[in-house]
N, C-alpha and C. Protein backbone atom coordinates (compact mmCIF):
# COMPACT_ATOMS: atom_id res chain seq x y z
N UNK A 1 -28.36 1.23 5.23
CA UNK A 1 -28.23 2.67 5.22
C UNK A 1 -26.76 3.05 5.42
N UNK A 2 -26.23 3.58 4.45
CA UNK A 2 -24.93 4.29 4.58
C UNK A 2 -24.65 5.02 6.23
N UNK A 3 -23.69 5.03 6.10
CA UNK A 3 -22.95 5.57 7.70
C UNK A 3 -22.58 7.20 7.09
N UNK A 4 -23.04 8.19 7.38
CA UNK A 4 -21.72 9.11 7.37
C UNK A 4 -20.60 9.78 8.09
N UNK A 5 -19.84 9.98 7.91
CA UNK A 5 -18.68 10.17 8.51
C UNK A 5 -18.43 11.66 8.40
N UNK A 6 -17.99 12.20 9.71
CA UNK A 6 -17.48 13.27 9.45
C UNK A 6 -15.56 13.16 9.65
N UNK A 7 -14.90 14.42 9.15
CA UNK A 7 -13.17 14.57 9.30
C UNK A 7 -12.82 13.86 10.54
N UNK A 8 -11.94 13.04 10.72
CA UNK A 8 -11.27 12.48 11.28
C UNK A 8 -12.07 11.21 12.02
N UNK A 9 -13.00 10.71 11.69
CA UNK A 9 -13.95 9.39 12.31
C UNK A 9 -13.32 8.26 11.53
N UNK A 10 -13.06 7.29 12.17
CA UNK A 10 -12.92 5.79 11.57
C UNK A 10 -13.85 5.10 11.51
N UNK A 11 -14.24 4.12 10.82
CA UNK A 11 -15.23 3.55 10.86
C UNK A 11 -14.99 1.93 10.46
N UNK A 12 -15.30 0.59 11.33
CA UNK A 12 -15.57 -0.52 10.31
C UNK A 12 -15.91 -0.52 8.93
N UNK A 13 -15.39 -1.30 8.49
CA UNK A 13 -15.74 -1.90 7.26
C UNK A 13 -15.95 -3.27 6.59
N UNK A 14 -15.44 -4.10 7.23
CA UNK A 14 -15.94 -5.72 6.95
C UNK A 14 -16.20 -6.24 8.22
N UNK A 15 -15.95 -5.76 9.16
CA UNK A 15 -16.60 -6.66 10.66
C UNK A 15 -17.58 -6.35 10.56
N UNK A 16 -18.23 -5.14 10.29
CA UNK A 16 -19.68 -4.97 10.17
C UNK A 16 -20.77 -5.71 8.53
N UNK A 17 -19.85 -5.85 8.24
CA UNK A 17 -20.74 -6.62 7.04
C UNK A 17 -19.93 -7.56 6.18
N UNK A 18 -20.33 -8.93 7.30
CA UNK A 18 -19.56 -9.93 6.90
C UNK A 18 -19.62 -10.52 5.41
N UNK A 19 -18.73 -10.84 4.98
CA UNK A 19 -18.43 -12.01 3.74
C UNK A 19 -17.89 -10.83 2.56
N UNK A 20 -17.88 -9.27 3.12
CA UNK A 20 -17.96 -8.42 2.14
C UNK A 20 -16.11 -8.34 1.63
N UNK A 21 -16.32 -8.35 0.01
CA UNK A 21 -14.86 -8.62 -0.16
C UNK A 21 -14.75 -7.29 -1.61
N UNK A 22 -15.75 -7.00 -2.54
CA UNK A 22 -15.76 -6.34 -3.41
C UNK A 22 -16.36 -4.88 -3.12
N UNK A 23 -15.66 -4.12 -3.48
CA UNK A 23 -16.18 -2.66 -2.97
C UNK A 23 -16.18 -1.66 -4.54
N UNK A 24 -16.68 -0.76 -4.08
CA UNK A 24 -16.12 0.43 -5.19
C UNK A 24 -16.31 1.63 -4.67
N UNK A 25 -15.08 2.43 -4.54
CA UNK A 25 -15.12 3.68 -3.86
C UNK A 25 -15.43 5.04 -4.83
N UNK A 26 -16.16 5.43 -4.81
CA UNK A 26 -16.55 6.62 -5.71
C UNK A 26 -16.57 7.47 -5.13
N UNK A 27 -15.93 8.76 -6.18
CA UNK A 27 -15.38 10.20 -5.34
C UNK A 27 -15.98 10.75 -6.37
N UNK A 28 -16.76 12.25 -6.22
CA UNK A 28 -17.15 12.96 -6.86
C UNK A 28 -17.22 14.51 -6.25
N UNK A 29 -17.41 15.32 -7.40
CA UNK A 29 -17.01 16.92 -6.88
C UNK A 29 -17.82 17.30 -8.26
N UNK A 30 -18.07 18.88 -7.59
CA UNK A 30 -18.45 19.62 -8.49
C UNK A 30 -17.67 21.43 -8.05
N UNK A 31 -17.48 21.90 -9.46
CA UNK A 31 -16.93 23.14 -9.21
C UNK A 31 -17.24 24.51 -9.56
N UNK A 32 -16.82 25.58 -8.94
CA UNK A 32 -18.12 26.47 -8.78
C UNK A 32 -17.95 27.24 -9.92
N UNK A 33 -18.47 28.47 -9.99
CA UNK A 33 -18.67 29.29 -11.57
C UNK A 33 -17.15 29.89 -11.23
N UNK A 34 -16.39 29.70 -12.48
CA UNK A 34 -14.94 30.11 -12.77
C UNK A 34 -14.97 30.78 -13.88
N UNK A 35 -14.12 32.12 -13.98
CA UNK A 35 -13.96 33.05 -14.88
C UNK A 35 -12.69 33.12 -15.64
N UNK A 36 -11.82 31.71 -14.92
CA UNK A 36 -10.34 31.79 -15.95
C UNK A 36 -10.52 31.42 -16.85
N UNK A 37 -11.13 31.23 -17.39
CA UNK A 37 -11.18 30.59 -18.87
C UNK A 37 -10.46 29.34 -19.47
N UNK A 38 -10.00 28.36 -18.26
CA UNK A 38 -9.67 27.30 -18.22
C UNK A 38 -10.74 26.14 -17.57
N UNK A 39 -10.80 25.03 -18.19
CA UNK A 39 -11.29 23.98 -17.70
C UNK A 39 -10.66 23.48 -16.36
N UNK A 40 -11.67 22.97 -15.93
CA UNK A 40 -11.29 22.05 -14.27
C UNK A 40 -10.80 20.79 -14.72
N UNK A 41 -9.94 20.02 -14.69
CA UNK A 41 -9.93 18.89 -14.30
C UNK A 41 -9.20 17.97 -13.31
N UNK A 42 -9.84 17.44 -12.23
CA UNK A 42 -9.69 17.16 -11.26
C UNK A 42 -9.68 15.57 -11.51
N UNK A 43 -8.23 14.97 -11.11
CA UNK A 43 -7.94 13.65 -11.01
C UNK A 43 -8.05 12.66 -9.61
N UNK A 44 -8.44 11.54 -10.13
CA UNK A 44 -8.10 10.48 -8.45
C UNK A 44 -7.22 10.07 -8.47
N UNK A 45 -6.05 9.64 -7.42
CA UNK A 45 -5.17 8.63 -7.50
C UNK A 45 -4.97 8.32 -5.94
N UNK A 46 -4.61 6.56 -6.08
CA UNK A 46 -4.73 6.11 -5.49
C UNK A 46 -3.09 5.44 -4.49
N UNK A 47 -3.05 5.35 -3.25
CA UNK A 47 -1.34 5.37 -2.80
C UNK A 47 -1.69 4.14 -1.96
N UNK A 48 -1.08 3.03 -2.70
CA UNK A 48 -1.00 1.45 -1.72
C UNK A 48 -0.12 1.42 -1.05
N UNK A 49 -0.17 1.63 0.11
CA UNK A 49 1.63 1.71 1.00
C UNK A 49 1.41 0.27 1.94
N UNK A 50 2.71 0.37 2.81
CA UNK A 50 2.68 -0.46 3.48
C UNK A 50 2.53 0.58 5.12
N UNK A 51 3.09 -0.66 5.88
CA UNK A 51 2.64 0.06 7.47
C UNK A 51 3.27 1.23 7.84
N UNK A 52 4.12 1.25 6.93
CA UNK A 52 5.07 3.07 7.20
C UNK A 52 4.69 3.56 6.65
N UNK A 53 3.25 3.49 5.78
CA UNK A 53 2.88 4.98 4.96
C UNK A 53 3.07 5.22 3.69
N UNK A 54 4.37 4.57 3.31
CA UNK A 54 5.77 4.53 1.60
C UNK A 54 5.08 3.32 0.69
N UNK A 55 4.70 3.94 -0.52
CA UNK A 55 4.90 3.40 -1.81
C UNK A 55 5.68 2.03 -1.95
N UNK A 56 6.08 0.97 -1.75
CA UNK A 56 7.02 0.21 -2.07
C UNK A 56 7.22 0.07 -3.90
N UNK A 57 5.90 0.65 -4.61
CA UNK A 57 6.86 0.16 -6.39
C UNK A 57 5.31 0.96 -6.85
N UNK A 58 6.33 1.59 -8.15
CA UNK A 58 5.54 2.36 -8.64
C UNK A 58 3.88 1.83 -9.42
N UNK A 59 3.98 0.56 -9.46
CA UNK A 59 2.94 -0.41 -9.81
C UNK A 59 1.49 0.49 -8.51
N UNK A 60 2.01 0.60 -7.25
CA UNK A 60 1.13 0.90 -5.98
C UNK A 60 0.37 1.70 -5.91
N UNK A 61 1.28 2.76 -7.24
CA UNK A 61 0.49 4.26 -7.53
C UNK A 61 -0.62 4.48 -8.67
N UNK A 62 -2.10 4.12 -7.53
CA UNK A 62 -2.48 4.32 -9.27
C UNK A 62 -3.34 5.28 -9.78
N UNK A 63 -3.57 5.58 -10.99
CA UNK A 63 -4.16 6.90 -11.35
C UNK A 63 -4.61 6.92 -12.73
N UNK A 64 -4.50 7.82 -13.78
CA UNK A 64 -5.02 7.82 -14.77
C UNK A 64 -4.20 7.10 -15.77
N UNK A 65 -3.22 7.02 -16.05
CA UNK A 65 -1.85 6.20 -16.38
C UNK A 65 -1.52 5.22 -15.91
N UNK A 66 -1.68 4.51 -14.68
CA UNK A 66 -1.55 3.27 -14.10
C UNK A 66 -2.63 2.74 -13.33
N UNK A 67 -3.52 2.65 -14.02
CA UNK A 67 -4.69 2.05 -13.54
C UNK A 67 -5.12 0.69 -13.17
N UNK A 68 -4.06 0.19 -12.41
CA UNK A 68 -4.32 -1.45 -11.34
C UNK A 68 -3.04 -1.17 -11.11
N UNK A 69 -2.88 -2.12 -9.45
CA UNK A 69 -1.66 -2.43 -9.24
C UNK A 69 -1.66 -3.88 -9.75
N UNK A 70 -0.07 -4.43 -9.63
CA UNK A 70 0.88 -6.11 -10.00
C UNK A 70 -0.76 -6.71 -10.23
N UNK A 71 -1.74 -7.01 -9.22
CA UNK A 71 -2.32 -8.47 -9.53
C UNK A 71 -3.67 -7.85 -9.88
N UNK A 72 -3.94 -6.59 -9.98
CA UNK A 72 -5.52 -5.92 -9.92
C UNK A 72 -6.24 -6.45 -9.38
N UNK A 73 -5.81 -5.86 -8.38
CA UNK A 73 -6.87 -5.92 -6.82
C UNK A 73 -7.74 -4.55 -6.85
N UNK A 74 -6.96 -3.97 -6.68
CA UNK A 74 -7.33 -2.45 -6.79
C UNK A 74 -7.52 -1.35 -8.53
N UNK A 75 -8.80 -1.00 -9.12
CA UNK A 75 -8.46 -0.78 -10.42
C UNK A 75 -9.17 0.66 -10.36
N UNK A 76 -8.70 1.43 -10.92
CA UNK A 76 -8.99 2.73 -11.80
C UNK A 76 -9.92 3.09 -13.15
N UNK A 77 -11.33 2.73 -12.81
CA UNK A 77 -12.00 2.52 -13.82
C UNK A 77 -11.95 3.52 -15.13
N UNK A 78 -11.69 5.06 -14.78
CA UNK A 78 -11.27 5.99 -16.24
C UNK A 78 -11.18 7.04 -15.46
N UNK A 79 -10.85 7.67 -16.51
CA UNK A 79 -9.85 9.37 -15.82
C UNK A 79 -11.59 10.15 -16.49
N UNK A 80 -11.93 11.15 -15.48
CA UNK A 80 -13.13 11.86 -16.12
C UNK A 80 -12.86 12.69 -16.29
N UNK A 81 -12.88 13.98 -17.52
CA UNK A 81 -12.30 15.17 -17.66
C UNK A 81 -12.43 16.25 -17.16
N UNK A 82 -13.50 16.42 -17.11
CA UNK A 82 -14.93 17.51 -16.93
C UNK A 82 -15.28 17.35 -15.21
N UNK A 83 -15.77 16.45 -14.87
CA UNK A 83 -16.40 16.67 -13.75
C UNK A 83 -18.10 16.21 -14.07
N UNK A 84 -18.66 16.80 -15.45
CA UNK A 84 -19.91 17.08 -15.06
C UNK A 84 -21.29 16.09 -14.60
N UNK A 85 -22.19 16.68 -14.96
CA UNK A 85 -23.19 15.22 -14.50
C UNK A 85 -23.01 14.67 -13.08
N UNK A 86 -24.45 14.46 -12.59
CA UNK A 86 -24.64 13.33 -11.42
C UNK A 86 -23.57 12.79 -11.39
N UNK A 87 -23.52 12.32 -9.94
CA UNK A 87 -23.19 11.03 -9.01
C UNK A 87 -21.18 10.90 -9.41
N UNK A 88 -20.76 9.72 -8.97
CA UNK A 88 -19.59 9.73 -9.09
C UNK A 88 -18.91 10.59 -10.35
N UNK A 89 -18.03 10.84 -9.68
CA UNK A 89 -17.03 11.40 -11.09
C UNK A 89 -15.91 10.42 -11.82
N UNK A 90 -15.07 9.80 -10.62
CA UNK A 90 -14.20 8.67 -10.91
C UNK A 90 -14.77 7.38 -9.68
N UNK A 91 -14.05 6.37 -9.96
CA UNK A 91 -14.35 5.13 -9.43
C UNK A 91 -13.39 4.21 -9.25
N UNK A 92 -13.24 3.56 -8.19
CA UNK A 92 -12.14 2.63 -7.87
C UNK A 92 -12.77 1.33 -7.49
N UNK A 93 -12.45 0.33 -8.26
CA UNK A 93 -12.76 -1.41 -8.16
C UNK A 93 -12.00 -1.63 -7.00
N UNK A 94 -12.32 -2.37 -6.40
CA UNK A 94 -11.57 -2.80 -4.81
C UNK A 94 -11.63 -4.63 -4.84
N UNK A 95 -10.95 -5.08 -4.74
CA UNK A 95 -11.27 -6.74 -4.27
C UNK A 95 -10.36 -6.99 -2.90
N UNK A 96 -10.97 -6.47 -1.59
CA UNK A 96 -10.35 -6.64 -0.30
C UNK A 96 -9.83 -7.74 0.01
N UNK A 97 -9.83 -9.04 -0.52
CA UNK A 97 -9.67 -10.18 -0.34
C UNK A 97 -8.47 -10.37 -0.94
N UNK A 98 -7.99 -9.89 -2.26
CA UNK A 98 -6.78 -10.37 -3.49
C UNK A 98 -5.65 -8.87 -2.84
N UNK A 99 -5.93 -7.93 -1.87
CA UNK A 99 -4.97 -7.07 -1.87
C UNK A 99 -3.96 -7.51 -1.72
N UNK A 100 -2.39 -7.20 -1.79
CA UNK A 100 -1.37 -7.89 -1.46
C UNK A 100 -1.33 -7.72 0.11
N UNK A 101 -0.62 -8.89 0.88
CA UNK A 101 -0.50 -8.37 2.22
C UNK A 101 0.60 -7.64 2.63
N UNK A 102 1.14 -6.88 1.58
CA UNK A 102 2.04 -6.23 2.23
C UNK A 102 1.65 -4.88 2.24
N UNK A 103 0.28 -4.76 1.58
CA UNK A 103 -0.49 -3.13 1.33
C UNK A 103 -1.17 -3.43 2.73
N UNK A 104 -0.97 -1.91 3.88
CA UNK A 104 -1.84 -1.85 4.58
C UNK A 104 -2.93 -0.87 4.76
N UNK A 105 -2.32 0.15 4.01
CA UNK A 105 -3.24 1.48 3.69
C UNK A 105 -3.38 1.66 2.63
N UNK A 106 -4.56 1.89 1.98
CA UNK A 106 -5.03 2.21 0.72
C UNK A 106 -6.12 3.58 0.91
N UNK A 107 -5.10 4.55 -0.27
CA UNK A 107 -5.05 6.15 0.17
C UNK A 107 -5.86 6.67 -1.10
N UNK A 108 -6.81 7.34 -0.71
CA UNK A 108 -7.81 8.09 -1.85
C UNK A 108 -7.19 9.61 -1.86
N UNK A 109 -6.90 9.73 -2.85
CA UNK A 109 -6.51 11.25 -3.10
C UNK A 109 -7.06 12.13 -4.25
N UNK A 110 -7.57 13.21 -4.20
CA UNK A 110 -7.75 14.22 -5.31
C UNK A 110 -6.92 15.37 -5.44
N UNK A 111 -6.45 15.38 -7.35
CA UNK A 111 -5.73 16.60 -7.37
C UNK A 111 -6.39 17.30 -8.37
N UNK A 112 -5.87 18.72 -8.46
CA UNK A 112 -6.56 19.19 -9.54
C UNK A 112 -5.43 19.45 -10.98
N UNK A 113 -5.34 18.85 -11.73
CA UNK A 113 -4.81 18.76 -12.78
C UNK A 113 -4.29 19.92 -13.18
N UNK A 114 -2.50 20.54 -13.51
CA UNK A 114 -2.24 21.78 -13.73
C UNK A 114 -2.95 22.99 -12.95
N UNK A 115 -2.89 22.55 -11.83
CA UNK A 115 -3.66 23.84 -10.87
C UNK A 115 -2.85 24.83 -11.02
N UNK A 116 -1.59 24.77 -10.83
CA UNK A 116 -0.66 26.48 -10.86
C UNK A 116 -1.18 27.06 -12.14
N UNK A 117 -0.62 26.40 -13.24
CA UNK A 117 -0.69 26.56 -14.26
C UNK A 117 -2.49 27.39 -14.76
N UNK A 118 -3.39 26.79 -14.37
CA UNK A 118 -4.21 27.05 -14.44
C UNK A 118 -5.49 28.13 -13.16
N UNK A 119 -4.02 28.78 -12.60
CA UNK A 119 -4.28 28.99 -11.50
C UNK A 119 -6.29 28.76 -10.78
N UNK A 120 -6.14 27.47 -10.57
CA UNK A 120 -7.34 26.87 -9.74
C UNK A 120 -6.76 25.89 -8.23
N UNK A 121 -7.61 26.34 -7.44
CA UNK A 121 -7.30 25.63 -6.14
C UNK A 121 -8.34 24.60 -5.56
N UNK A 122 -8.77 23.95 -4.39
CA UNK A 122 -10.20 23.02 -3.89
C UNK A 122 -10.83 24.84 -3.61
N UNK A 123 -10.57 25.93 -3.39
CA UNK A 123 -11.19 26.73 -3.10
C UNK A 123 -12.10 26.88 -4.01
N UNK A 124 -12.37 26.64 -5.30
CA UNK A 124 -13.27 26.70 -6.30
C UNK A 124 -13.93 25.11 -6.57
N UNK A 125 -13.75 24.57 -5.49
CA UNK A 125 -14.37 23.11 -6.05
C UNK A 125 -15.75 22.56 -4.76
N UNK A 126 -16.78 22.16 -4.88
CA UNK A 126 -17.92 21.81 -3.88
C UNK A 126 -18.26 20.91 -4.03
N UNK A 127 -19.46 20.66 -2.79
CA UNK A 127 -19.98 19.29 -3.08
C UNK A 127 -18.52 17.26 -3.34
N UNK A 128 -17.99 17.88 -2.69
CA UNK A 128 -16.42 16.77 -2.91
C UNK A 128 -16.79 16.16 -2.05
N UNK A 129 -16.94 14.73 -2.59
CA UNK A 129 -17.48 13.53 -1.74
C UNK A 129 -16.25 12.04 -2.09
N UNK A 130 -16.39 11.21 -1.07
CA UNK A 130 -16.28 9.36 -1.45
C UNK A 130 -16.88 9.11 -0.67
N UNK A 131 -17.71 7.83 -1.15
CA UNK A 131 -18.92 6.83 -0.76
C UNK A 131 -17.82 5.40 -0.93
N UNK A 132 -18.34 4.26 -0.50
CA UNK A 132 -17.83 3.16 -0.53
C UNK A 132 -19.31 2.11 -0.50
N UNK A 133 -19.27 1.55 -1.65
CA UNK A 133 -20.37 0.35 -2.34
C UNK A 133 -20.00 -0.47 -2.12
N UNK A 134 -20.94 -1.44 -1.96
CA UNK A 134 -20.48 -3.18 -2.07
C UNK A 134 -21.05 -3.33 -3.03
N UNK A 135 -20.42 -4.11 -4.08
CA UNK A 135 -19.89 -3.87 -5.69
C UNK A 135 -21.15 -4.79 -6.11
N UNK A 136 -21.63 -5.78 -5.46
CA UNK A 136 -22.42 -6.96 -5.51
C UNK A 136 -24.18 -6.45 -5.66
N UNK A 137 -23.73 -5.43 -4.36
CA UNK A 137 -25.80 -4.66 -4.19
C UNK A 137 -25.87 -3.74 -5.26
N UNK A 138 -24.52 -2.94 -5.38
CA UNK A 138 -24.51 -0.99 -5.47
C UNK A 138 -24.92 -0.49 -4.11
N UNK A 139 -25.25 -0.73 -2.70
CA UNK A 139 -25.90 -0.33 -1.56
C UNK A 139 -23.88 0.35 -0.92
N UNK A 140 -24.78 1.61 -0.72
CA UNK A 140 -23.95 2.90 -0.07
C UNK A 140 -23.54 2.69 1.27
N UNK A 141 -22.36 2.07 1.52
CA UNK A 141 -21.85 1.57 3.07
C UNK A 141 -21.50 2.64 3.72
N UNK A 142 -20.55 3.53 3.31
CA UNK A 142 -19.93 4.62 3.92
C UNK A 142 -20.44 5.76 2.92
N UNK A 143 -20.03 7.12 3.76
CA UNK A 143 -20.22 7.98 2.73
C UNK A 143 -19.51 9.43 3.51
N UNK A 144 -18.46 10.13 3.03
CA UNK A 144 -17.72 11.32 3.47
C UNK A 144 -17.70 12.07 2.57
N UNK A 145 -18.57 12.93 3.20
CA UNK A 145 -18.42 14.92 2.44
C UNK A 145 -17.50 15.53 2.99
N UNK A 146 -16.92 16.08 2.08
CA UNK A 146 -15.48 16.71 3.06
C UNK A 146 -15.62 18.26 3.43
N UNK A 147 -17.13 18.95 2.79
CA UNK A 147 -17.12 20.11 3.12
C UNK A 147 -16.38 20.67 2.32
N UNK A 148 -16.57 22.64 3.23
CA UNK A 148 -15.58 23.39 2.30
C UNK A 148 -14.50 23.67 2.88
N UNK A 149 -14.08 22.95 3.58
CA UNK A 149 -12.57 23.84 4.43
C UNK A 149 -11.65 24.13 3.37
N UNK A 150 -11.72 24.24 2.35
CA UNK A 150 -10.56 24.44 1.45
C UNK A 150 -10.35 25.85 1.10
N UNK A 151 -8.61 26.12 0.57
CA UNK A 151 -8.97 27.79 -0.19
C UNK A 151 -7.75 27.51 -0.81
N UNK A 152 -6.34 27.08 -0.54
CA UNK A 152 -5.37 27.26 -1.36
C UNK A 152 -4.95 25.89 -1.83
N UNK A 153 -5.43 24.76 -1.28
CA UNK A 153 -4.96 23.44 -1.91
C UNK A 153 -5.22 23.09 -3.26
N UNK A 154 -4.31 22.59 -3.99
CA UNK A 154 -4.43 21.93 -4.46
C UNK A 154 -4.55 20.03 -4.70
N UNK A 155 -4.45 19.74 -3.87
CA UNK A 155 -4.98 18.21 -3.80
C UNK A 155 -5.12 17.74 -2.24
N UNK A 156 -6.11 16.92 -2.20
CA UNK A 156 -6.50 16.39 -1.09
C UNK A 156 -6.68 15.07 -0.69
N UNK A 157 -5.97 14.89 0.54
CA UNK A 157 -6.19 13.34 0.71
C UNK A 157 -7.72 13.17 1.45
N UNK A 158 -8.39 12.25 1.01
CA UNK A 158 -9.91 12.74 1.04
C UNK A 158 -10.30 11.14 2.33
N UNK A 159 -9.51 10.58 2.33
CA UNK A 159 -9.37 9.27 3.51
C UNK A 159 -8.74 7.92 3.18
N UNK A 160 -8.72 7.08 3.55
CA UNK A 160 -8.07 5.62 3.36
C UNK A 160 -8.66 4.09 4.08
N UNK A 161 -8.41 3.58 3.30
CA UNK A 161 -9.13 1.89 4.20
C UNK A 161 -7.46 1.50 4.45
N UNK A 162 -8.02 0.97 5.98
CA UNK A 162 -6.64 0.33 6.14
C UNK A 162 -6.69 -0.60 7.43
N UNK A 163 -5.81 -1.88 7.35
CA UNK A 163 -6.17 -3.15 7.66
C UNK A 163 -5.81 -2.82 9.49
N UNK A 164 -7.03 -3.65 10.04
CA UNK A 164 -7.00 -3.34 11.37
C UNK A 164 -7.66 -4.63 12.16
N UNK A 165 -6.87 -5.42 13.10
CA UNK A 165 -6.93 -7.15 13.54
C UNK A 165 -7.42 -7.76 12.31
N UNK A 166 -7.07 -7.84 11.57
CA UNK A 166 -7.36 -9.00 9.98
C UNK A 166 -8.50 -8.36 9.50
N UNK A 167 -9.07 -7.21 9.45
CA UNK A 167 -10.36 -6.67 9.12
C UNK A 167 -9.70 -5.06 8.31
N UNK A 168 -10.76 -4.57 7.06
CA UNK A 168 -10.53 -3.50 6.78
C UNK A 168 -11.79 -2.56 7.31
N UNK A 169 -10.87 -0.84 7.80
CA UNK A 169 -11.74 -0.26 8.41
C UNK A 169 -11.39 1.62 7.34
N UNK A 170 -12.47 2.03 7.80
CA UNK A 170 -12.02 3.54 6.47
C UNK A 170 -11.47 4.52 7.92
N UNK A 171 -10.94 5.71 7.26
CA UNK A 171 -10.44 6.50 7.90
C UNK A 171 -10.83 7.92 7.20
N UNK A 172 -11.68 8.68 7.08
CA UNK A 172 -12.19 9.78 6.89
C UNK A 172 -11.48 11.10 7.36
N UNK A 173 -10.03 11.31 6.76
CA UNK A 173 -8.92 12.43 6.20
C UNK A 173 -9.36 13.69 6.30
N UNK A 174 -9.23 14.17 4.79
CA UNK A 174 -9.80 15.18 4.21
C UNK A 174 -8.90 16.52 4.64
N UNK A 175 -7.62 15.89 4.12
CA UNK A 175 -6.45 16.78 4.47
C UNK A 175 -5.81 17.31 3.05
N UNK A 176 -5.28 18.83 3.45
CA UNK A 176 -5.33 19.49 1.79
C UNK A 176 -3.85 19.46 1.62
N UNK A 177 -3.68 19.36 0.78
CA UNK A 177 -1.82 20.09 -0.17
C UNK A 177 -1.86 21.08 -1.05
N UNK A 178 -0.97 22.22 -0.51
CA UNK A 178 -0.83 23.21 -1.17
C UNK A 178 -0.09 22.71 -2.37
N UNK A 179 0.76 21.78 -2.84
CA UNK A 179 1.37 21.13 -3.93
C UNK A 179 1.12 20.27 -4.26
N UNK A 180 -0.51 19.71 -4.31
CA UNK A 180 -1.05 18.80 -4.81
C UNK A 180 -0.25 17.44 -5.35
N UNK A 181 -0.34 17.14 -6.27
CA UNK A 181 0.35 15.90 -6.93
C UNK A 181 1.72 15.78 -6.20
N UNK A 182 2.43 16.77 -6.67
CA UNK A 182 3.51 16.61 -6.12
C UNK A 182 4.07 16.08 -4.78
N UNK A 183 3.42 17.04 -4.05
CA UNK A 183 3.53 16.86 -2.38
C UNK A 183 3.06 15.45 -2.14
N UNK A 184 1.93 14.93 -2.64
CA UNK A 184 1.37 13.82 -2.32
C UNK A 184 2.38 12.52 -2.35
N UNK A 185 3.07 12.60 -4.00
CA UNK A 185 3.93 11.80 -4.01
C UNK A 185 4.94 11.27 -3.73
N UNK A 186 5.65 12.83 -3.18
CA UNK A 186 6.91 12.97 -2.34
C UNK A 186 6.44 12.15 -0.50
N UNK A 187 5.18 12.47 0.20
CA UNK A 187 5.07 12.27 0.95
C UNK A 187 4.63 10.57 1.23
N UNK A 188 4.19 10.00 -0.10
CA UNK A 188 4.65 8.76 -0.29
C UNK A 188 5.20 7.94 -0.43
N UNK A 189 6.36 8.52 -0.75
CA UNK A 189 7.59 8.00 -0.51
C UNK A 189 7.88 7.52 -2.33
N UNK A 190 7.03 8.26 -3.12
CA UNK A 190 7.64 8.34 -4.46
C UNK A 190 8.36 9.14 -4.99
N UNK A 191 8.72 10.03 -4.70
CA UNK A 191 9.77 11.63 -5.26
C UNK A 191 10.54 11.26 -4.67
C-alpha cells in the first residue's frame, strides 16, 4: 500500500523495501475550465545536483529535449502535450543503483510551458500529483498530492529523492515559482 505524504514529510525509500533499485516516478495534473483560448501545456523536468543543490553539467538537466543524463540512469520517457486522459501525464525511469555518485538530489519539477505568454499560472491547474513505482510490480510506493495552494506560480518543485546513510529517501516539496522555468534553472545553478 502506497504511503501518502503530505508538504514537507520525508519518507524512506529503499530501507523500507529492500533490493529495490528500479523506480518510475509519475507526475500528473489536470487543468481547470480556461477561457484564454490557449492550450495548457505543462512540462516535467528533472535537476540532478550534487550536495550543494547546483547542476554540475547540463547533461543533469533533464526534460523534454534532454531526456537521460551521461549514463541513463535517470530517463524522460516523452513530453505530453495536452495533459489529458487518466493516470500519469509524464514519467521518469529511475535506476537507483547506476545513479552517478556524485548526484545526491534528484529534483522533480513542473512548469507550465509559455505561461506569461499564455497568461496561465498552477492557479488554473488540479488534481497535481507524483507517485513513485517499483518499475518491476507497477505497485504505488509513495504517493504526493500537492493540493491547491497555488495562484500565481508558474512552476513547481513538486519534491526530490535524495541519498541519505547509503539509502534513497523522497522529500515531499511542493514549492511554487513565480518564474517557473527560469527561476528553477537559475536556482540550480544553470543560468
Amino acid at each position: 500500500m502506497a504511503i501518502n505524504l503530505s508538504k514537507g514529510q520525508k519518507v524512506d525509500l529503499t530501507k523500507s523495501n529492500p533490493g529495490l533499485s528500479k523506480i518510475t516516478v509519475g507526475l500528473g495534473w489536470d487543468t481547470n475550465k480556461y477561457d484564454g483560448g490557449k492550450d495548457f501545456d505543462l512540462d516535467v523536468s528533472v535537476f540532478l545536483t550534487n550536495a550543494a543543490g547546483k547542476v554540475e553539467s547540463e547533461k543533469n538537466f533533464i526534460y523534454f529535449n534532454n531526456k537521460q543524463n551521461e549514463n541513463g540512469s535517470v530517463v524522460h520517457t516523452g513530453d505530453n502535450r495536452t495533459g489529458e486522459g487518466e493516470g500519469d501525464d509524464e514519467q521518469i525511469a529511475i535506476d537507483l543503483n547506476s545513479v552517478p555518485a556524485n548526484v545526491e538530489k534528484i529534483a522533480f519539477t513542473i512548469t507550465i510551458y509559455e505561461a506569461n505568454e499564455r497568461n496561465q499560472n498552477f492557479g488554473q491547474v488540479s488534481r497535481a500529483y507524483a507517485r513513485i513505482l517499483n518499475e518491476a510490480t507497477s505497485q504505488e510506493l509513495i504517493r504526493f498530492d500537492l493540493g491547491e495552494d497555488f495562484s500565481v506560480e508558474t512552476g513547481v518543485v513538486v519534491g526530490e529523492l535524495y541519498r541519505h546513510s547509503g539509502e534513497w529517501k523522497f522529500n515531499a516539496i511542493g514549492s511554487g515559482y513565480r518564474d517557473g522555468l527560469a527561476g528553477l534553472t537559475r536556482d540550480y545553478g544553470l543560468a
